[in-house]
PDB file of N, CA and C in Angstrom:
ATOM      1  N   UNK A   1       0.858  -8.525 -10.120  1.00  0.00           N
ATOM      2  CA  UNK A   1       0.988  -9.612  -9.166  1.00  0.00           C
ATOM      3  C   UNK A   1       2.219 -10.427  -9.527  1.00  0.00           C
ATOM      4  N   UNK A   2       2.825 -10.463  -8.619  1.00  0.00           N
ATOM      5  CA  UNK A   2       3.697 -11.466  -8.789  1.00  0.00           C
ATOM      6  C   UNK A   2       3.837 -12.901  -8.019  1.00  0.00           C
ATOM      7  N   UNK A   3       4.413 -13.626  -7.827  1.00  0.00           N
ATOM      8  CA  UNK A   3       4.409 -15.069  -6.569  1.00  0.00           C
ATOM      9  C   UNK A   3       5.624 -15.497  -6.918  1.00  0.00           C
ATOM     10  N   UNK A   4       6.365 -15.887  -5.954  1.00  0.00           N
ATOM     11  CA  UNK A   4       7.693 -16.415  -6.022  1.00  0.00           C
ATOM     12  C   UNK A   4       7.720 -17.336  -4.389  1.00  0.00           C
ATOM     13  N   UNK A   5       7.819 -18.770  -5.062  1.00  0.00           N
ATOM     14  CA  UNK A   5       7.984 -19.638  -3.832  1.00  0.00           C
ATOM     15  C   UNK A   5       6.656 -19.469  -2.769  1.00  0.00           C
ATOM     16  N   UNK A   6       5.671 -19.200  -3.342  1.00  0.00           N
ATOM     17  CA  UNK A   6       4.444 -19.122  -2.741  1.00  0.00           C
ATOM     18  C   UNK A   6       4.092 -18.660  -1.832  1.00  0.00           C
ATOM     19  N   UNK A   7       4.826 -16.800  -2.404  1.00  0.00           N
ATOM     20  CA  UNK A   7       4.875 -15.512  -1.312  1.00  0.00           C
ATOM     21  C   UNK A   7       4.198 -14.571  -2.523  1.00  0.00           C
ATOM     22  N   UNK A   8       3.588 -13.841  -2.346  1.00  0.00           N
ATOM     23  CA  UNK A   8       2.814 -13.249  -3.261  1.00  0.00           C
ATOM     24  C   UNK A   8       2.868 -12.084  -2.974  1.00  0.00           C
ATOM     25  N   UNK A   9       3.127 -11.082  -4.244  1.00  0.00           N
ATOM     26  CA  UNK A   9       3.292  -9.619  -3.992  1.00  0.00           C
ATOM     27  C   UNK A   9       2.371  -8.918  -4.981  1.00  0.00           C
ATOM     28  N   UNK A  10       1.708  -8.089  -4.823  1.00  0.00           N
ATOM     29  CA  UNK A  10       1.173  -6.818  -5.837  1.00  0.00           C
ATOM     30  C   UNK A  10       1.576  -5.325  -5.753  1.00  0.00           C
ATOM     31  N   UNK A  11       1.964  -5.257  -6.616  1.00  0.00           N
ATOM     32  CA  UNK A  11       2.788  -3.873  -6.391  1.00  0.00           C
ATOM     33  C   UNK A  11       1.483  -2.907  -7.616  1.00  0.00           C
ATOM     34  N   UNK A  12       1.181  -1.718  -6.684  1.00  0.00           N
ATOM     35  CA  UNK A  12       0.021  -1.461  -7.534  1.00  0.00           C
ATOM     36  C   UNK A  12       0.786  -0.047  -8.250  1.00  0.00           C
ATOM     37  N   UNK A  13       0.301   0.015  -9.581  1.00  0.00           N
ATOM     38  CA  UNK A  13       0.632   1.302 -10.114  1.00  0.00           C
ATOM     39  C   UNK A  13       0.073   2.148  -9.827  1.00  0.00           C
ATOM     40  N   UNK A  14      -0.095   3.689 -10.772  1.00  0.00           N
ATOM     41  CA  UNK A  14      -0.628   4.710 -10.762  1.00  0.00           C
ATOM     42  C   UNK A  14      -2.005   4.062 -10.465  1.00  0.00           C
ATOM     43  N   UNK A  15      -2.628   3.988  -9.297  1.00  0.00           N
ATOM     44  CA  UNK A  15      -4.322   3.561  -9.570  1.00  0.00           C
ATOM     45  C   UNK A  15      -5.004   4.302  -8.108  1.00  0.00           C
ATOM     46  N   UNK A  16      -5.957   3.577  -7.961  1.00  0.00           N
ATOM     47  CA  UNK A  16      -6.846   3.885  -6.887  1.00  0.00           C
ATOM     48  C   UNK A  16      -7.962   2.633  -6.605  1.00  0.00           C
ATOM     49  N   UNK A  17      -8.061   2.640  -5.208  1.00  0.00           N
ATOM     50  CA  UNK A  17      -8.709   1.336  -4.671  1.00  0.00           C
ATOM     51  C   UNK A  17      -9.805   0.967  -5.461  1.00  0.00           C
ATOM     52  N   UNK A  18     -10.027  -0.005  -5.981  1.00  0.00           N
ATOM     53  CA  UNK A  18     -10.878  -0.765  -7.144  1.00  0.00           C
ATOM     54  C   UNK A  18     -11.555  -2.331  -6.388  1.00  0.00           C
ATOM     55  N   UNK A  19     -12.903  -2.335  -7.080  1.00  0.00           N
ATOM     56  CA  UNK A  19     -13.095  -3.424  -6.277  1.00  0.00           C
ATOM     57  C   UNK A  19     -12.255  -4.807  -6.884  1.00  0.00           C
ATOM     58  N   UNK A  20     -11.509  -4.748  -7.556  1.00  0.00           N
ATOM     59  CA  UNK A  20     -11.309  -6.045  -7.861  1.00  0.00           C
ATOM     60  C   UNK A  20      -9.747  -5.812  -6.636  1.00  0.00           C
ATOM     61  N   UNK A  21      -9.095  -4.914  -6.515  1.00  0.00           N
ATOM     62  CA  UNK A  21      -7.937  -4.966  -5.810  1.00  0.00           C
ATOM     63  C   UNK A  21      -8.215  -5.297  -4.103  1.00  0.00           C
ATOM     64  N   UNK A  22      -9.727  -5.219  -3.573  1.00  0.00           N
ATOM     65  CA  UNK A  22     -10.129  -5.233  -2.429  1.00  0.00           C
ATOM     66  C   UNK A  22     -10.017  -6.530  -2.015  1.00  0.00           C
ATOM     67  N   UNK A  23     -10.420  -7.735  -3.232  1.00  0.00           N
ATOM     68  CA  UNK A  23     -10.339  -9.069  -3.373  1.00  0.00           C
ATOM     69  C   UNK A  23      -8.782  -9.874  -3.024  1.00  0.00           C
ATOM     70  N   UNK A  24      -7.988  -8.962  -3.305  1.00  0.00           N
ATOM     71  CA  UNK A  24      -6.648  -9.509  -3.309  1.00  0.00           C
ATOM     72  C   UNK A  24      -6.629 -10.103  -2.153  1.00  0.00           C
ATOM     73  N   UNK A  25      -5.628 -11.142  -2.496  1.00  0.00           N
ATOM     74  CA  UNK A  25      -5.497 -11.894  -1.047  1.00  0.00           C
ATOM     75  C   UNK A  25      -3.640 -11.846  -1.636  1.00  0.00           C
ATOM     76  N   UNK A  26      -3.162 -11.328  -0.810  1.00  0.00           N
ATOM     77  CA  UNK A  26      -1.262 -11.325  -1.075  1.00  0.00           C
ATOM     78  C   UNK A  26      -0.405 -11.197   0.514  1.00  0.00           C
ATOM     79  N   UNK A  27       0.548 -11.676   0.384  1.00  0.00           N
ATOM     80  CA  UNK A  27       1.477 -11.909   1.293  1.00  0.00           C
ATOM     81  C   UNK A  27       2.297 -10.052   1.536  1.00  0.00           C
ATOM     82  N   UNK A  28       2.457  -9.539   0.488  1.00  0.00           N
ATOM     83  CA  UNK A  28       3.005  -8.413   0.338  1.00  0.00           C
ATOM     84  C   UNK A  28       1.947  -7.260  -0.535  1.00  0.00           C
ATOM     85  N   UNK A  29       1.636  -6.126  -0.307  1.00  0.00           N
ATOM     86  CA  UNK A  29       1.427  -5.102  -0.839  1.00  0.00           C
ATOM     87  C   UNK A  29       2.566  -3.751  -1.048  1.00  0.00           C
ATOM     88  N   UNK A  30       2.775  -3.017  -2.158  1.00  0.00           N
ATOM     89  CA  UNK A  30       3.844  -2.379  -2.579  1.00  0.00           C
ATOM     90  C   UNK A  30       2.468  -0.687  -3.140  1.00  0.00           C
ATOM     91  N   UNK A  31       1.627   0.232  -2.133  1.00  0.00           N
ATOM     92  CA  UNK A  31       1.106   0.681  -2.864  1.00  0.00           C
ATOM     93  C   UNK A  31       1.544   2.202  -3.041  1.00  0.00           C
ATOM     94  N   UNK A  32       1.207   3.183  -4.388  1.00  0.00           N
ATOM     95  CA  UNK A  32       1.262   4.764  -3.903  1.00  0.00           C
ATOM     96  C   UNK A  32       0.656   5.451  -2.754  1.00  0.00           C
ATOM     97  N   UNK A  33       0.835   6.452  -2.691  1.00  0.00           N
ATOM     98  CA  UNK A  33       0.114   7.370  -1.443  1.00  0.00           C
ATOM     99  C   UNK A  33       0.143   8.469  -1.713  1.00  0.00           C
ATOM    100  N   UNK A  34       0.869   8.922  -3.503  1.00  0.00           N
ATOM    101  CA  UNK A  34       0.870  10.189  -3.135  1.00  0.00           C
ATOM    102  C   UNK A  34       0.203  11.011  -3.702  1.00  0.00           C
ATOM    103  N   UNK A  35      -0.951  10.541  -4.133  1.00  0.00           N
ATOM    104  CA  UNK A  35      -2.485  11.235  -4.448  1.00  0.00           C
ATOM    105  C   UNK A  35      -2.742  12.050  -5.096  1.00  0.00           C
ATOM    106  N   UNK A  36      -1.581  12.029  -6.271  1.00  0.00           N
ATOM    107  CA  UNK A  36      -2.172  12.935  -7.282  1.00  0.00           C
ATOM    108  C   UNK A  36      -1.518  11.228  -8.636  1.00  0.00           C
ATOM    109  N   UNK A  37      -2.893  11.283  -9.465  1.00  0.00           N
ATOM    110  CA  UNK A  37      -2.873  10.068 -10.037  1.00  0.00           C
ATOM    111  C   UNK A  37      -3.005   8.782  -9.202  1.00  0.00           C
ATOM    112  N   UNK A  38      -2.798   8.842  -8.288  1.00  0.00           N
ATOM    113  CA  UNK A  38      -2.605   7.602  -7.298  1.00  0.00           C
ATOM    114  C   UNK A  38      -3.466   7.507  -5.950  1.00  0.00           C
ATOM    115  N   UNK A  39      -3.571   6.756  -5.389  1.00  0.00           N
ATOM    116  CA  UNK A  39      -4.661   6.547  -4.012  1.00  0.00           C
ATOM    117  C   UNK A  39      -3.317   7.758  -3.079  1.00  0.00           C
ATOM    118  N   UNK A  40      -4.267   8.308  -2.165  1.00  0.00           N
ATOM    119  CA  UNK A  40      -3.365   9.047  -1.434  1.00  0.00           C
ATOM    120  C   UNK A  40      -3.546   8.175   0.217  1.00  0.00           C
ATOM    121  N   UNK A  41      -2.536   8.416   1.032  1.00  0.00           N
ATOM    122  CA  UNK A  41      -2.582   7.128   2.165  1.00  0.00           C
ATOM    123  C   UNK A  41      -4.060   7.365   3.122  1.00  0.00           C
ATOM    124  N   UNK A  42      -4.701   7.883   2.653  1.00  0.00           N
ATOM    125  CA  UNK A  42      -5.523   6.876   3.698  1.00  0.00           C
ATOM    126  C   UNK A  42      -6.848   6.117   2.833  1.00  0.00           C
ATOM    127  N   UNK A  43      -6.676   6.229   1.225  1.00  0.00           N
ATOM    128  CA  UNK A  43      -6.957   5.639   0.983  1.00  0.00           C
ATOM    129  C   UNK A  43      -6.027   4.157   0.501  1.00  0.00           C
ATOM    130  N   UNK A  44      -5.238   4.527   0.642  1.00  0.00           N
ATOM    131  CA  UNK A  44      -3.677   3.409   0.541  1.00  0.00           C
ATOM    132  C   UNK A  44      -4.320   2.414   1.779  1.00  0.00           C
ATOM    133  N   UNK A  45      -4.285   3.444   2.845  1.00  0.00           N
ATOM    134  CA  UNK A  45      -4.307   2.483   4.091  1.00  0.00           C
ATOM    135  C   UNK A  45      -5.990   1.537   4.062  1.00  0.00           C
ATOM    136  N   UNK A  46      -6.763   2.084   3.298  1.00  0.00           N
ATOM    137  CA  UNK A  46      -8.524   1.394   3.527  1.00  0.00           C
ATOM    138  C   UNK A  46      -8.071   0.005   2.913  1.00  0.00           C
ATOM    139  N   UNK A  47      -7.179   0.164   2.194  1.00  0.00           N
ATOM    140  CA  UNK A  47      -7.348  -0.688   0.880  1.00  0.00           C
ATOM    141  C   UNK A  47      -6.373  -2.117   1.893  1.00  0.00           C
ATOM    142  N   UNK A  48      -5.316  -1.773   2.396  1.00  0.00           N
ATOM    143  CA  UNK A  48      -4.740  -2.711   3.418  1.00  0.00           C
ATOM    144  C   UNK A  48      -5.603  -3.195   4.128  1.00  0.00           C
ATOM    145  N   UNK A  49      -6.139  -2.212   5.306  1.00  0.00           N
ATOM    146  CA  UNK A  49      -6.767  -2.732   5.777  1.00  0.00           C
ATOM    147  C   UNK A  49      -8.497  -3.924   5.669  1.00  0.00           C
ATOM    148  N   UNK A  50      -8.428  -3.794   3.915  1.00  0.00           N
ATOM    149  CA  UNK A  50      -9.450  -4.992   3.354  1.00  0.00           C
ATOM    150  C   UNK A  50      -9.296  -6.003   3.381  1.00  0.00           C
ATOM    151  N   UNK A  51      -7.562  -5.770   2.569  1.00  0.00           N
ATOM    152  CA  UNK A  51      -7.178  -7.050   2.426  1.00  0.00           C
ATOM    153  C   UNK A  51      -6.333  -7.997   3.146  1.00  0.00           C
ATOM    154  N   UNK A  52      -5.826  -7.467   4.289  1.00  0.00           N
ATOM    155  CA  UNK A  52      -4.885  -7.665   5.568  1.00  0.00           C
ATOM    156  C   UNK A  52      -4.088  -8.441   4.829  1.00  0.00           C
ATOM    157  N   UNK A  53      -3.047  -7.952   3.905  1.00  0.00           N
ATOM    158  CA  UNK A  53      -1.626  -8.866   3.682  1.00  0.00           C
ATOM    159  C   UNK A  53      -0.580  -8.791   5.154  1.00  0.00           C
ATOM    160  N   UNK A  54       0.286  -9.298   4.876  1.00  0.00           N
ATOM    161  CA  UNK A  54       1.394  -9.961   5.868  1.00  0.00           C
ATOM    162  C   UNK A  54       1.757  -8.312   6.267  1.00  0.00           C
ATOM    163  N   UNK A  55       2.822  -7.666   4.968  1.00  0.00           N
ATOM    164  CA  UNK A  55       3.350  -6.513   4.735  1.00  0.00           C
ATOM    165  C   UNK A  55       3.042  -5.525   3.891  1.00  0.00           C
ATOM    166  N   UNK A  56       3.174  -4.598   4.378  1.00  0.00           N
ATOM    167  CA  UNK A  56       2.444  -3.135   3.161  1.00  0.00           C
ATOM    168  C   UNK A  56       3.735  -2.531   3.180  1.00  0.00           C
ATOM    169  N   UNK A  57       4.295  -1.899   2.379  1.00  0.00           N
ATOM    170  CA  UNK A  57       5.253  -0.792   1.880  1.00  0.00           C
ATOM    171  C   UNK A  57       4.885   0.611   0.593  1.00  0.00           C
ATOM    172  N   UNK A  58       5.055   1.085   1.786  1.00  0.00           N
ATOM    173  CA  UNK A  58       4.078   2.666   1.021  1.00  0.00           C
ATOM    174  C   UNK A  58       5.288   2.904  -0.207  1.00  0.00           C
ATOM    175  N   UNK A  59       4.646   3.704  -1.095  1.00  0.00           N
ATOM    176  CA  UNK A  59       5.973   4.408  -2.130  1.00  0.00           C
ATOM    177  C   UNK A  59       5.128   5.742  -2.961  1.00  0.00           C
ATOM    178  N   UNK A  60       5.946   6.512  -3.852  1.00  0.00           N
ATOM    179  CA  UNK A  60       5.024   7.184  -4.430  1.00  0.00           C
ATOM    180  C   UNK A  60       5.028   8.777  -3.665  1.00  0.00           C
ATOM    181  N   UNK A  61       6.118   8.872  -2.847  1.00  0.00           N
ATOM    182  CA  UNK A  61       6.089   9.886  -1.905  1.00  0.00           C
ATOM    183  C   UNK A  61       7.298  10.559  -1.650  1.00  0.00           C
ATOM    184  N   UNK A  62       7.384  11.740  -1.029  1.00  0.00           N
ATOM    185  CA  UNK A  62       8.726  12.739  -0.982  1.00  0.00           C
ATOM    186  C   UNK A  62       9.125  12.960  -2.117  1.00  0.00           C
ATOM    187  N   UNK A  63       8.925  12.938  -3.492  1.00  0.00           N
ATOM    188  CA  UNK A  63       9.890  13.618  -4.458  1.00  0.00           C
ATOM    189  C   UNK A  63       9.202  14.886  -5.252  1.00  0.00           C
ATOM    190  N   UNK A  64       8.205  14.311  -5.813  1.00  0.00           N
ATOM    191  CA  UNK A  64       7.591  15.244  -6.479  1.00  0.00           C
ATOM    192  C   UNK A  64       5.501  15.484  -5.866  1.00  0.00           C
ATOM    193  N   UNK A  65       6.187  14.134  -5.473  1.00  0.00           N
ATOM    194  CA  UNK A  65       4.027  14.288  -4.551  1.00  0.00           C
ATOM    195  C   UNK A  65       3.987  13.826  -3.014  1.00  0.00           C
ATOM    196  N   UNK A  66       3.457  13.770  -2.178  1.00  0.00           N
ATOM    197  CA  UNK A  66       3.688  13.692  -1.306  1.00  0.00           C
ATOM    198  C   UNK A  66       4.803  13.954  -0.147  1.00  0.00           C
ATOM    199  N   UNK A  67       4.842  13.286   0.894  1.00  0.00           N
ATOM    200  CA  UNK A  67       5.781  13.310   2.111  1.00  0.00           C
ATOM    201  C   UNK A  67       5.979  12.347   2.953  1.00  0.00           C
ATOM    202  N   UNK A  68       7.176  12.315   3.683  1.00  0.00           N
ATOM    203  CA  UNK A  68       6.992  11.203   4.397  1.00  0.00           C
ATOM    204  C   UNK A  68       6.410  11.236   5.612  1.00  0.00           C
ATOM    205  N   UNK A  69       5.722  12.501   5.913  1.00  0.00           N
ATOM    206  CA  UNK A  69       4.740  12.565   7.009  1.00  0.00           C
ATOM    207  C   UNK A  69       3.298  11.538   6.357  1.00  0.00           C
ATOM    208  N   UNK A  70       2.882  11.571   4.639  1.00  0.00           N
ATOM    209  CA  UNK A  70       2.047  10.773   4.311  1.00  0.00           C
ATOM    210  C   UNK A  70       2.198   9.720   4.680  1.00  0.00           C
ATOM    211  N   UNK A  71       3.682   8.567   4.793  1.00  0.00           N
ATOM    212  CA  UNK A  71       4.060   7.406   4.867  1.00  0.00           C
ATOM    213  C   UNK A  71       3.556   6.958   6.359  1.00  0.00           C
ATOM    214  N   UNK A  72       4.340   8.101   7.067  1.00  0.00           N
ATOM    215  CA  UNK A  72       3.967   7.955   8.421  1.00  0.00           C
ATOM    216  C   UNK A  72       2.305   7.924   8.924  1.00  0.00           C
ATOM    217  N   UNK A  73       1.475   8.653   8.345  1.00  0.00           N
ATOM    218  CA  UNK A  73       0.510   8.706   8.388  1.00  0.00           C
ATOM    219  C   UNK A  73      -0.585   7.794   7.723  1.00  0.00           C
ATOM    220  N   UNK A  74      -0.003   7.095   6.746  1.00  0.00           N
ATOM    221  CA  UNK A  74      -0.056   5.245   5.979  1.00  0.00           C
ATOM    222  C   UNK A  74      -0.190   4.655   7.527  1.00  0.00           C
ATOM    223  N   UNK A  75       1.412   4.209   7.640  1.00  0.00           N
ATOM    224  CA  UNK A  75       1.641   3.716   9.011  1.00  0.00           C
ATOM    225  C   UNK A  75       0.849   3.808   9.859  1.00  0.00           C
ATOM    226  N   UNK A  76       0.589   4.636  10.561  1.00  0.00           N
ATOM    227  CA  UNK A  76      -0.287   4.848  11.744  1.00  0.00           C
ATOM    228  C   UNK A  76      -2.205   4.411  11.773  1.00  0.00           C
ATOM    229  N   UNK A  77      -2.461   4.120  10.059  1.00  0.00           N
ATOM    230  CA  UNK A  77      -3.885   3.829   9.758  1.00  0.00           C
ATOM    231  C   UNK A  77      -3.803   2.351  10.226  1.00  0.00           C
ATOM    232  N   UNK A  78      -2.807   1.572   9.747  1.00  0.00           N
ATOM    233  CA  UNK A  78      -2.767  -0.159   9.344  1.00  0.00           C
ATOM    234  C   UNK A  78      -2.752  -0.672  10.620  1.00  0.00           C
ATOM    235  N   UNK A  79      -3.674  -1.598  10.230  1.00  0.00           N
ATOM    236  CA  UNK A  79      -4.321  -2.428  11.541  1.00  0.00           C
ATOM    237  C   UNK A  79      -3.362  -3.959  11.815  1.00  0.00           C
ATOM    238  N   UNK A  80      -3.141  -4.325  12.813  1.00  0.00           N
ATOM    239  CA  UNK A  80      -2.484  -5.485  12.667  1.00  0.00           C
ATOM    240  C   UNK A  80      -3.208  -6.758  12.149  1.00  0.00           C
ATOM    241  N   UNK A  81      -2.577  -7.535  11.923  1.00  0.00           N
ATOM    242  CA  UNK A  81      -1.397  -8.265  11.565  1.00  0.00           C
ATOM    243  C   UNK A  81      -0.562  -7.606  10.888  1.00  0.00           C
ATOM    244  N   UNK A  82      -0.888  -6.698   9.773  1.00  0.00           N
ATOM    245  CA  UNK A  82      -0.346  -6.138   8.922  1.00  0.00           C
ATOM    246  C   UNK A  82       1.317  -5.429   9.509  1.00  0.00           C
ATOM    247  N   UNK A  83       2.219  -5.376   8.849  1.00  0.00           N
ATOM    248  CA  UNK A  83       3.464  -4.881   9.321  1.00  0.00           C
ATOM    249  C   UNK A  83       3.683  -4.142   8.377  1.00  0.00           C
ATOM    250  N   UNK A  84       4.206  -2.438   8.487  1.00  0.00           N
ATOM    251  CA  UNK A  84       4.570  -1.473   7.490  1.00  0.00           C
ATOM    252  C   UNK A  84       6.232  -1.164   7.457  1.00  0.00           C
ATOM    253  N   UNK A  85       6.728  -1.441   6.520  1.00  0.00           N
ATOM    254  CA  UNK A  85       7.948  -1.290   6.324  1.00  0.00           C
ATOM    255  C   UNK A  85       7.872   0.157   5.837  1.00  0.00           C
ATOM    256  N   UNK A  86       8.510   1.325   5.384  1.00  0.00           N
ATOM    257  CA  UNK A  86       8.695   2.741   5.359  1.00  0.00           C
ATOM    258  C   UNK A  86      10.363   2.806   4.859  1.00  0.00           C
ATOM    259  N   UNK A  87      10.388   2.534   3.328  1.00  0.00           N
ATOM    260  CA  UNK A  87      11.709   2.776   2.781  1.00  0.00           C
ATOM    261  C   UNK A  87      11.749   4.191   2.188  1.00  0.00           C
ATOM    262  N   UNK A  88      13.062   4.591   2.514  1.00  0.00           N
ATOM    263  CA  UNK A  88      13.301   6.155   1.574  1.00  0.00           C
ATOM    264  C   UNK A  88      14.479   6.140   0.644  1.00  0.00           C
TER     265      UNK A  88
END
């Protein structure tokens, strides 16, 4: 977790949806998707959609695990308010 100017980000590591991460309340989410060691996106996406931050930004994908059809497929789970940014 981080907070800067009272914008709040969690950028989650190697993990998988936990109940204490369901609790989060953050302005920004930063999570994996690419499901080996890591939540794969649609459990990426359950976990957004708990905690409805502002922004989600998938990562963890196209190099060695996943794709960016996963990202896209992140994307397409998240419910609004939520806004998905999709960096490569």
């Amino acid at each position: 977790m981080i907070t800067i100017d009272n914008f709040s980000i969690y950028i989650a590591g190697d993990s998988d949806v936990i109940e204490e991460a369901k609790k989060l309340k953050v302005n920004l989410m930063i999570l994996p998707i690419g499901g080996v060691y890591t939540m794969n996106f649609k459990e990426a996406a359950e976990l957004v959609n708990i905690t409805r931050p502002d922004y989600a930004i998938p990562y963890h994908f196209g190099d060695i695990v996943g794709s960016i059809d996963d990202a896209i497929n992140f994307k397409s789970l998240i419910k609004p308010p939520t806004v998905v940014e999709i960096k490569r």
